[in-house]
PDB file of N, CA and C in Angstrom:
ATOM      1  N   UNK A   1      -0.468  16.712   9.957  1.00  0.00           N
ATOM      2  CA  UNK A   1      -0.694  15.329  10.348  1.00  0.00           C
ATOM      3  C   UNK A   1      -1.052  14.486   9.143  1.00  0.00           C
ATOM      4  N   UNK A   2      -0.627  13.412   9.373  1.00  0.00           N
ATOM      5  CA  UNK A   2      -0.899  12.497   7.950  1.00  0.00           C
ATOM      6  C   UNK A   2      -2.298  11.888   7.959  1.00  0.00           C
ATOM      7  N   UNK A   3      -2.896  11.496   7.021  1.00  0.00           N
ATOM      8  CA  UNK A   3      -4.638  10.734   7.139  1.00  0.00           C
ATOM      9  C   UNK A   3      -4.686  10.733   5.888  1.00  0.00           C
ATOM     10  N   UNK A   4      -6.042  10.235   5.692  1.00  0.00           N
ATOM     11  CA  UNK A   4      -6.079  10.216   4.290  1.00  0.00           C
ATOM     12  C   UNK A   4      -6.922  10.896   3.048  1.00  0.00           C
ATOM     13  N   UNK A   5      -6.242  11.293   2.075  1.00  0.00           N
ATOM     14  CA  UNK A   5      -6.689  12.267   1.092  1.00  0.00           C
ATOM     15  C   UNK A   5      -8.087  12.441   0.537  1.00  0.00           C
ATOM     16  N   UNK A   6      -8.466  13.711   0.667  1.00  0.00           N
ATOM     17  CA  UNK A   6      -9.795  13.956   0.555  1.00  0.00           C
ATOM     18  C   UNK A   6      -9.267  13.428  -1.336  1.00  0.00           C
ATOM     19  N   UNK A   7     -10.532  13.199  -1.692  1.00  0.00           N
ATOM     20  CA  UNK A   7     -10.976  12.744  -3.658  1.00  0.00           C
ATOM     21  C   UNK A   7     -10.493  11.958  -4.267  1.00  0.00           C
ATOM     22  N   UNK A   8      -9.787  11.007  -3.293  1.00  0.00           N
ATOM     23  CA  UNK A   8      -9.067   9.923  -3.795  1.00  0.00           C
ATOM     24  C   UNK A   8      -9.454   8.736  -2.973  1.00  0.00           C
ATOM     25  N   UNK A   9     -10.169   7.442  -4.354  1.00  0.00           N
ATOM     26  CA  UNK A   9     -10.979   6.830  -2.966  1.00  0.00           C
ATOM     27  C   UNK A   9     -10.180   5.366  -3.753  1.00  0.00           C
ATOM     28  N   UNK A  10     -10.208   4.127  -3.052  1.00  0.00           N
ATOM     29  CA  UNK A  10      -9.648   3.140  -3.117  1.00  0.00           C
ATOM     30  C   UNK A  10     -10.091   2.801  -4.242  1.00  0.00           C
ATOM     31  N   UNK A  11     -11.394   2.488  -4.526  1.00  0.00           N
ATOM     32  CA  UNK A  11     -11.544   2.059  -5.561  1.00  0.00           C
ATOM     33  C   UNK A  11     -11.427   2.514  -7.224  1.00  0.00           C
ATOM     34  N   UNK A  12     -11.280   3.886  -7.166  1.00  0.00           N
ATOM     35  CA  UNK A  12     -10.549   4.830  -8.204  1.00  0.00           C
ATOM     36  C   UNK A  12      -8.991   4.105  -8.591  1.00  0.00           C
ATOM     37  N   UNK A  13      -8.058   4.132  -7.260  1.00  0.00           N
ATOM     38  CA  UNK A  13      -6.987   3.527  -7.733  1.00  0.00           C
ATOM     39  C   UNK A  13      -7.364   2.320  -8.221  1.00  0.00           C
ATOM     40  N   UNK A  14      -7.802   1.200  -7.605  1.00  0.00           N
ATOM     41  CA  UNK A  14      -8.009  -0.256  -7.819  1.00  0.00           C
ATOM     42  C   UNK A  14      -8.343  -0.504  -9.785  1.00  0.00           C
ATOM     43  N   UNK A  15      -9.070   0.188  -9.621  1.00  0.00           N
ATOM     44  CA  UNK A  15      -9.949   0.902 -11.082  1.00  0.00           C
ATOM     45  C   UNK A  15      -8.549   1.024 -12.255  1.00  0.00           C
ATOM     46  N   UNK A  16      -7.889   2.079 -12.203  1.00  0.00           N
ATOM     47  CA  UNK A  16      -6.868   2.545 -12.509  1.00  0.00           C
ATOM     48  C   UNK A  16      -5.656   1.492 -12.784  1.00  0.00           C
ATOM     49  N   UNK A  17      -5.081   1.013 -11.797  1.00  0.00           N
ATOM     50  CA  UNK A  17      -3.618  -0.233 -11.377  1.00  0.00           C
ATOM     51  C   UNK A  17      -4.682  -1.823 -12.147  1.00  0.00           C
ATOM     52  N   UNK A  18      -5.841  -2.048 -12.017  1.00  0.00           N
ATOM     53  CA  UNK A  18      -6.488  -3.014 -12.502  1.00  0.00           C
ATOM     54  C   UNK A  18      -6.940  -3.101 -14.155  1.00  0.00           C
ATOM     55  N   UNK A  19      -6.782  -2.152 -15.099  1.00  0.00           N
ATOM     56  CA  UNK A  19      -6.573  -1.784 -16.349  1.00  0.00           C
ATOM     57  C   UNK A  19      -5.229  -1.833 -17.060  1.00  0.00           C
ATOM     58  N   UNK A  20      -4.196  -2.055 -16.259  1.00  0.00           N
ATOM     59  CA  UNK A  20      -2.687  -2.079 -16.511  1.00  0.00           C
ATOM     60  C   UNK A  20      -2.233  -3.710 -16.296  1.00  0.00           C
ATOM     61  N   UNK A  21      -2.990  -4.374 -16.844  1.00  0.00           N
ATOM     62  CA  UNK A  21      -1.880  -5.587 -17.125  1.00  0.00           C
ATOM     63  C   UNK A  21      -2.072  -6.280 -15.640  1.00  0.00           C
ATOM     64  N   UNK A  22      -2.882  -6.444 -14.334  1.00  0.00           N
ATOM     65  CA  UNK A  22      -2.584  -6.590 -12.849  1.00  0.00           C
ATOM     66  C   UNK A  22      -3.750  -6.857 -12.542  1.00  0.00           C
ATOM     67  N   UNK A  23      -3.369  -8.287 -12.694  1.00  0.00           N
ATOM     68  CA  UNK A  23      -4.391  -9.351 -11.397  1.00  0.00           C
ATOM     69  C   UNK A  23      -5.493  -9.098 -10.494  1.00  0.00           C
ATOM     70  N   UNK A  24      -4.689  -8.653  -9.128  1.00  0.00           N
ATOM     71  CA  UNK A  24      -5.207  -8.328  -8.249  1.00  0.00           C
ATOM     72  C   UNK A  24      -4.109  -7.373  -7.525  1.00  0.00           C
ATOM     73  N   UNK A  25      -4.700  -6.282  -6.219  1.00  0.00           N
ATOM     74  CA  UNK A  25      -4.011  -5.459  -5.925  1.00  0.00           C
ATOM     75  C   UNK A  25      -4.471  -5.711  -4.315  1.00  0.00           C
ATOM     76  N   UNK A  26      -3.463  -5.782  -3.531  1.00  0.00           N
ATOM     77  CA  UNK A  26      -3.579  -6.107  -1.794  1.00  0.00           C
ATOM     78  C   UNK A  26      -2.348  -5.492  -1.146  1.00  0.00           C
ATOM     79  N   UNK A  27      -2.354  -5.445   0.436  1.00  0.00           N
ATOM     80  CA  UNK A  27      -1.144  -4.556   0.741  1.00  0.00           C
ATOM     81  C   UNK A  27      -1.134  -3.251   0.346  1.00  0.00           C
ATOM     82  N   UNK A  28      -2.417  -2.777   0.520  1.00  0.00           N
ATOM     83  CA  UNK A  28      -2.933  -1.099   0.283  1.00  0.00           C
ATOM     84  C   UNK A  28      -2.553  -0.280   1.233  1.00  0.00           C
ATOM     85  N   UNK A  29      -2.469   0.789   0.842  1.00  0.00           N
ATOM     86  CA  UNK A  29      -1.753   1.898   2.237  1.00  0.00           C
ATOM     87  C   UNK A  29      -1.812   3.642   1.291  1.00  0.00           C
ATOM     88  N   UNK A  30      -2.946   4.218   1.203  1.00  0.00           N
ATOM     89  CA  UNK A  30      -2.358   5.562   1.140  1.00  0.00           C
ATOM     90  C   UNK A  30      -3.211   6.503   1.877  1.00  0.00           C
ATOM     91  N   UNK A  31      -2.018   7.847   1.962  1.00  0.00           N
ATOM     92  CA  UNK A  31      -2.190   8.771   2.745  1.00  0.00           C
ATOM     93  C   UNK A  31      -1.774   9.781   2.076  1.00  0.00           C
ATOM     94  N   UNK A  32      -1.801  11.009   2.968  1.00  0.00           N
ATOM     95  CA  UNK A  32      -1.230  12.292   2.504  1.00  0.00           C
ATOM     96  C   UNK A  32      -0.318  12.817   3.534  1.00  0.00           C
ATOM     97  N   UNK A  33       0.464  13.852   2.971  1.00  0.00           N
ATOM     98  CA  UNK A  33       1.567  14.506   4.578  1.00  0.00           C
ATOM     99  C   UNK A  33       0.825  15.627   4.668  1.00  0.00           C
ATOM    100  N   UNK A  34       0.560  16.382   3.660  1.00  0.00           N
ATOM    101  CA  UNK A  34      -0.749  16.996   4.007  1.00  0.00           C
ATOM    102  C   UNK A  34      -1.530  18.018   3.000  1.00  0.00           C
ATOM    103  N   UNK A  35      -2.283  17.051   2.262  1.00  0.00           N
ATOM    104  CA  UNK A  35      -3.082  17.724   1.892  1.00  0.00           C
ATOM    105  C   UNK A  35      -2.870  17.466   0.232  1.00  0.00           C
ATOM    106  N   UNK A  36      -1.500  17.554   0.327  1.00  0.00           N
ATOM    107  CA  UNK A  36      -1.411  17.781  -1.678  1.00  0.00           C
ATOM    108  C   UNK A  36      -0.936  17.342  -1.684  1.00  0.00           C
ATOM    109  N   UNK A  37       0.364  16.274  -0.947  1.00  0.00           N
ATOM    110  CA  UNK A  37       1.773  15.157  -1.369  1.00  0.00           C
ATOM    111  C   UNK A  37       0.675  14.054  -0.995  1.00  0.00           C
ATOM    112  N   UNK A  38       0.651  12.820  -2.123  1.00  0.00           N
ATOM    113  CA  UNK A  38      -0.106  11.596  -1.687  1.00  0.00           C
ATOM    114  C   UNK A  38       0.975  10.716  -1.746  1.00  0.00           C
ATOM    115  N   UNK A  39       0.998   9.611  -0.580  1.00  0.00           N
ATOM    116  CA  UNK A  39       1.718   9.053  -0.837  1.00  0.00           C
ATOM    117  C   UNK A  39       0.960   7.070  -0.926  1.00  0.00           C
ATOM    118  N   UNK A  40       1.242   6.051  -1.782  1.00  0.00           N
ATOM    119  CA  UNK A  40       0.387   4.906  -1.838  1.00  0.00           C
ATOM    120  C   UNK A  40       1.824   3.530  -2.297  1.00  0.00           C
ATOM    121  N   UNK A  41       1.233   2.740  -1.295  1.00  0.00           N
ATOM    122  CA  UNK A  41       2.216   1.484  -1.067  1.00  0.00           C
ATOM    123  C   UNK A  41       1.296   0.570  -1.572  1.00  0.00           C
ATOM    124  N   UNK A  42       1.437  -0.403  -2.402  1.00  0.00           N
ATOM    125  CA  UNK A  42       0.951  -1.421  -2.515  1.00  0.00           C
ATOM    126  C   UNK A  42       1.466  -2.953  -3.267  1.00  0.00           C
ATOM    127  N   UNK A  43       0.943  -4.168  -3.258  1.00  0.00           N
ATOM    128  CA  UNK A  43       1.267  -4.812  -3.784  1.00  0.00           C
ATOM    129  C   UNK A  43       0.494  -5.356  -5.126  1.00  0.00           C
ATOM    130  N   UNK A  44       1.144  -5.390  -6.414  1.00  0.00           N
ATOM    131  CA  UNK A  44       0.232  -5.707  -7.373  1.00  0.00           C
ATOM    132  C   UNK A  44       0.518  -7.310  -7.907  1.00  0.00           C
ATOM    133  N   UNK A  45      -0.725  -7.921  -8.658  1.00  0.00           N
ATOM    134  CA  UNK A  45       0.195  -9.300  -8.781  1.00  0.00           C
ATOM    135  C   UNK A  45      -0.222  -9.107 -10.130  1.00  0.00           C
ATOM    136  N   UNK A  46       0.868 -10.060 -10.884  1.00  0.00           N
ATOM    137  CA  UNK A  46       0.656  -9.988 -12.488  1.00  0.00           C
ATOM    138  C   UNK A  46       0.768 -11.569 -12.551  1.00  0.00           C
ATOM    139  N   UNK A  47       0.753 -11.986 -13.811  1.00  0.00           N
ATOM    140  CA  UNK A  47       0.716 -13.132 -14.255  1.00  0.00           C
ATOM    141  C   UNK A  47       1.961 -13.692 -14.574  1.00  0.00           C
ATOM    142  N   UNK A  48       2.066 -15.197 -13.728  1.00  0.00           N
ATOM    143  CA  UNK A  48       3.838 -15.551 -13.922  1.00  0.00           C
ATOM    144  C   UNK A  48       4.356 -15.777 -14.450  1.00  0.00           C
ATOM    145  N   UNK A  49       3.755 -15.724 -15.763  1.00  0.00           N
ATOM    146  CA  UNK A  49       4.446 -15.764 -16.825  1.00  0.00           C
ATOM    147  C   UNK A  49       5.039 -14.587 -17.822  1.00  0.00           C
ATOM    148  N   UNK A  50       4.445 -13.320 -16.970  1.00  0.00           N
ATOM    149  CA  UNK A  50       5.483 -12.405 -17.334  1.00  0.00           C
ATOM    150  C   UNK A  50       6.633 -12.164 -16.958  1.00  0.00           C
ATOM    151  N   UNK A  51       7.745 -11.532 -17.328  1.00  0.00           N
ATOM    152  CA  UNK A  51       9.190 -11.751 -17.000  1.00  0.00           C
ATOM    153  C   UNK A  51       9.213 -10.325 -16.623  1.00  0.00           C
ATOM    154  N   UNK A  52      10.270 -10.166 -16.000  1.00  0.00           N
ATOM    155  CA  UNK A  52      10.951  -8.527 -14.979  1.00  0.00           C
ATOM    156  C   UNK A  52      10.839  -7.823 -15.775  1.00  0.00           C
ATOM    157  N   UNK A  53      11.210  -7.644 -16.743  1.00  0.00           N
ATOM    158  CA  UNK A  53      11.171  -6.509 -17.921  1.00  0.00           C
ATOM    159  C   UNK A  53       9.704  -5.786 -17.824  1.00  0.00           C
ATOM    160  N   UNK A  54       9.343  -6.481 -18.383  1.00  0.00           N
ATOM    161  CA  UNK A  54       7.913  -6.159 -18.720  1.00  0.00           C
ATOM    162  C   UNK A  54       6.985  -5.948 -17.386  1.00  0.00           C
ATOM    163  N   UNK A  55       7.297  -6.491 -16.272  1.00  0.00           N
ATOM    164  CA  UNK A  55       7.400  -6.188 -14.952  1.00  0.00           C
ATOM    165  C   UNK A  55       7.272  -4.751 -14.470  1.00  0.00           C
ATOM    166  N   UNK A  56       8.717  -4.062 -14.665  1.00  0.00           N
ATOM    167  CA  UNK A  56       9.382  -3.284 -14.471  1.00  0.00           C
ATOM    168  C   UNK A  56       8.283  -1.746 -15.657  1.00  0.00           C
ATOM    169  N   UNK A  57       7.955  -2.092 -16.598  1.00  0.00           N
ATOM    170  CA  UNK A  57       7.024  -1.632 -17.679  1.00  0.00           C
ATOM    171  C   UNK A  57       5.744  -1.484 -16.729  1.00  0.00           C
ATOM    172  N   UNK A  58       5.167  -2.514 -16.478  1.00  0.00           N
ATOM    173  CA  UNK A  58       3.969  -1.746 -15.871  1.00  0.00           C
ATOM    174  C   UNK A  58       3.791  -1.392 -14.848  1.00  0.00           C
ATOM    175  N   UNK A  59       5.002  -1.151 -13.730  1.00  0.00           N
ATOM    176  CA  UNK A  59       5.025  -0.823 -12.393  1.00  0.00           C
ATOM    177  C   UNK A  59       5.253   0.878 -12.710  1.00  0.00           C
ATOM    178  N   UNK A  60       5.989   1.259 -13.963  1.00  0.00           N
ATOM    179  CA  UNK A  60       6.451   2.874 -14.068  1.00  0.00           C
ATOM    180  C   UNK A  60       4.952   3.287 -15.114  1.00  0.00           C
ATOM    181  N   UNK A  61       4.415   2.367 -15.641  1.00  0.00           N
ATOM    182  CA  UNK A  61       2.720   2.881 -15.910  1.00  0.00           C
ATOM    183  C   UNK A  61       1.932   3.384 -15.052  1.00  0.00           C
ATOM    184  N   UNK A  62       1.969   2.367 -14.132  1.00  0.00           N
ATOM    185  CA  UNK A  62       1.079   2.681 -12.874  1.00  0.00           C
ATOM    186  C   UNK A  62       1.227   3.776 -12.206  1.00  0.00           C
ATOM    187  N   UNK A  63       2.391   3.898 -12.280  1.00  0.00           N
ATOM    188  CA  UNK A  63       3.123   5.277 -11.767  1.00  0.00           C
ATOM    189  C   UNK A  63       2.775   6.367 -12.227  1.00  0.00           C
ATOM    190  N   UNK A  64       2.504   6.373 -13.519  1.00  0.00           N
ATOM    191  CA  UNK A  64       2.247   7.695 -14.169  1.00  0.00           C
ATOM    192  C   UNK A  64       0.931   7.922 -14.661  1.00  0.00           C
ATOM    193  N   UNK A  65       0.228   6.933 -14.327  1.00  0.00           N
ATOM    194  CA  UNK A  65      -1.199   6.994 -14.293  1.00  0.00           C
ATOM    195  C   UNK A  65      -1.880   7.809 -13.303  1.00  0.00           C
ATOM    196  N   UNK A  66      -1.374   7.360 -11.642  1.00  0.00           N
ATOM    197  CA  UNK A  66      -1.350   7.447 -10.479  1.00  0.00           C
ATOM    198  C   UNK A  66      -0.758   9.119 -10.531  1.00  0.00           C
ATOM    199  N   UNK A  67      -0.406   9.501 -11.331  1.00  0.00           N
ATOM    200  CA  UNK A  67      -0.420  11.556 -11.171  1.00  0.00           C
ATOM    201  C   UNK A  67      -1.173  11.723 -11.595  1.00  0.00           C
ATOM    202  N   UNK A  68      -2.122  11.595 -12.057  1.00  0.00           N
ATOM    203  CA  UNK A  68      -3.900  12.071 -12.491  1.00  0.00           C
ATOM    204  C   UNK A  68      -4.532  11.959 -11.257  1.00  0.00           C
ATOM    205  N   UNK A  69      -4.155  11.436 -10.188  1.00  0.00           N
ATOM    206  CA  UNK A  69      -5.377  11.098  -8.933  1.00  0.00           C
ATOM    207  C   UNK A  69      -4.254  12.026  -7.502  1.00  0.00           C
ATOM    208  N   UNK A  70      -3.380  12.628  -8.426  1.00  0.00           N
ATOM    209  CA  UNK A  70      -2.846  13.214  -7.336  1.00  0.00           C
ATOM    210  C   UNK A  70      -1.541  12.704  -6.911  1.00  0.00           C
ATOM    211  N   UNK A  71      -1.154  11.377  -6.805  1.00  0.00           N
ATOM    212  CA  UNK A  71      -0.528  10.647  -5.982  1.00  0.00           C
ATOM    213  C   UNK A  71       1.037  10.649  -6.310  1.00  0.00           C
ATOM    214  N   UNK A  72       1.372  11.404  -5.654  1.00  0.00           N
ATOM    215  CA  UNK A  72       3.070  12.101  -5.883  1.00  0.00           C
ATOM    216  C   UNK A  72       3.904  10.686  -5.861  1.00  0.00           C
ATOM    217  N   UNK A  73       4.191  10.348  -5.089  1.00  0.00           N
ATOM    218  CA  UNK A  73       4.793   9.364  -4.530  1.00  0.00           C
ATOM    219  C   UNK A  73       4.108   7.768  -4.162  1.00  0.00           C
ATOM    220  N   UNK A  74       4.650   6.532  -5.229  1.00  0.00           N
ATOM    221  CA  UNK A  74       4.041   5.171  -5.063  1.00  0.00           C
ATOM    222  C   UNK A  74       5.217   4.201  -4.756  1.00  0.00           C
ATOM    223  N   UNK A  75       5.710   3.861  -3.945  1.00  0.00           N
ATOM    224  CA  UNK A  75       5.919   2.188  -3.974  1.00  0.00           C
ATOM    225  C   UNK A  75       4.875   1.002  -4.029  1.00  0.00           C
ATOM    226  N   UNK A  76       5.798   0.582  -5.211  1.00  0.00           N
ATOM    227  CA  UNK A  76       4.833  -0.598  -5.462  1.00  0.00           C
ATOM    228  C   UNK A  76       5.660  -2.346  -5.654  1.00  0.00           C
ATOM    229  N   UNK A  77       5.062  -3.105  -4.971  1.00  0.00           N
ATOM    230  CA  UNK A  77       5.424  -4.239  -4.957  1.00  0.00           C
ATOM    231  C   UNK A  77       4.962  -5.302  -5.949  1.00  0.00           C
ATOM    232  N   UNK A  78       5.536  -5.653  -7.135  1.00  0.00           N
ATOM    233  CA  UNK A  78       5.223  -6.485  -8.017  1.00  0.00           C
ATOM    234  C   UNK A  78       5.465  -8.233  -7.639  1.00  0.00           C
ATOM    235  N   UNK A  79       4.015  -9.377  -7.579  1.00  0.00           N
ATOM    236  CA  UNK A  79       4.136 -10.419  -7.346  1.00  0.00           C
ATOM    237  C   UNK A  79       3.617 -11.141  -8.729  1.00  0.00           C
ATOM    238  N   UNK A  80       4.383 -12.048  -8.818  1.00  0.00           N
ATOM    239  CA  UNK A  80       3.990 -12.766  -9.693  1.00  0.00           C
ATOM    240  C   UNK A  80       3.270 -14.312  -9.686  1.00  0.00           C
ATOM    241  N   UNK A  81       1.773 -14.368 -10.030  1.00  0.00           N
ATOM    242  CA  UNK A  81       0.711 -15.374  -9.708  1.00  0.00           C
ATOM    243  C   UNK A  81       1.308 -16.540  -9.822  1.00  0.00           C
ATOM    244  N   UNK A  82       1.346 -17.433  -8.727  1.00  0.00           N
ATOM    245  CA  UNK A  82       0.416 -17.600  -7.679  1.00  0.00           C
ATOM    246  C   UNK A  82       1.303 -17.090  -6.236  1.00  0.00           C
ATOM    247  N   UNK A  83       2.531 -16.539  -6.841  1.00  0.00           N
ATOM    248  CA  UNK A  83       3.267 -15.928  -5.706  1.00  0.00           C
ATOM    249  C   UNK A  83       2.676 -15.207  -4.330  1.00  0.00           C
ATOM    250  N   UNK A  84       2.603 -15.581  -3.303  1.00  0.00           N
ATOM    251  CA  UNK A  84       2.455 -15.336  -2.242  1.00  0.00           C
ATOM    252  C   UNK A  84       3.084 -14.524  -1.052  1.00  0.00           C
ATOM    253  N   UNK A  85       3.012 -13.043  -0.896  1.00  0.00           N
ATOM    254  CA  UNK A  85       4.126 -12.340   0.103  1.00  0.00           C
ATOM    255  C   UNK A  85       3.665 -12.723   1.683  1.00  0.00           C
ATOM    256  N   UNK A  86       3.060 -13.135   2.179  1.00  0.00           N
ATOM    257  CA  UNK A  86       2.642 -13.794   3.345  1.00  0.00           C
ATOM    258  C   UNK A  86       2.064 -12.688   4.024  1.00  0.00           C
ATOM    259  N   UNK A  87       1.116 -12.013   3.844  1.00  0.00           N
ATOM    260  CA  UNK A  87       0.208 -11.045   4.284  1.00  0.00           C
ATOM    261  C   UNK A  87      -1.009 -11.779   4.365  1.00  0.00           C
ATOM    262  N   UNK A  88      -1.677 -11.397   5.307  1.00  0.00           N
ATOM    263  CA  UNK A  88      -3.288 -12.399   5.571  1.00  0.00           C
ATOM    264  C   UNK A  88      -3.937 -11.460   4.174  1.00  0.00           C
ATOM    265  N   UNK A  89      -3.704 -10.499   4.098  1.00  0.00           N
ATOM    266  CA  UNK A  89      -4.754 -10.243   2.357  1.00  0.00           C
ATOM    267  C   UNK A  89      -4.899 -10.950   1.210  1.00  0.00           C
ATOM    268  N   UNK A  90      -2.897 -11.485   1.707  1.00  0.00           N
ATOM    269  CA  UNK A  90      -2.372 -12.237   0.108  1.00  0.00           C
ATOM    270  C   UNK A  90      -3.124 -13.705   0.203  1.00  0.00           C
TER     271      UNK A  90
END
């Protein structure tokens, strides 16, 4: 059953994705399938005056940061400030 991963706590990631170049982080979501595959969705916002490239650069950071805490598997949604995805978080 899926739930969520024992030693991996929100604010560890937040911690982590918030040292990489990223705003703020909302549109949170992780879990496990069980036990040892983590899986974490989120949205990060960067500053709009960075361009896709460089975009694209710290979304595969995050990524590989995010295997130190376990977390096999991330989609991540890159917004750029003051960009708005229409989520009551955003």
């Amino acid at each position: 059953l899926q739930g969520a991963p024992e030693g991996v706590t929100e604010e560890a990631v937040r911690e982590l994705v918030l040292s990489a170049e990223v705003v703020d982080v909302h549109d949170y979501h992780l879990w496990t399938l069980d036990g040892e595959h983590h899986i974490l969705t989120m949205h990060v916002v960067v500053g709009e005056s960075m361009d896709l490239k460089k975009a694209e650069v710290i979304k595969e950071k995050i990524k590989a940061r995010l295997k130190a805490l376990d977390i096999s598997h991330a989609t991540i949604e890159v917004e750029f400030n003051p960009e708005c995805c229409g989520q009551q978080s955003c």
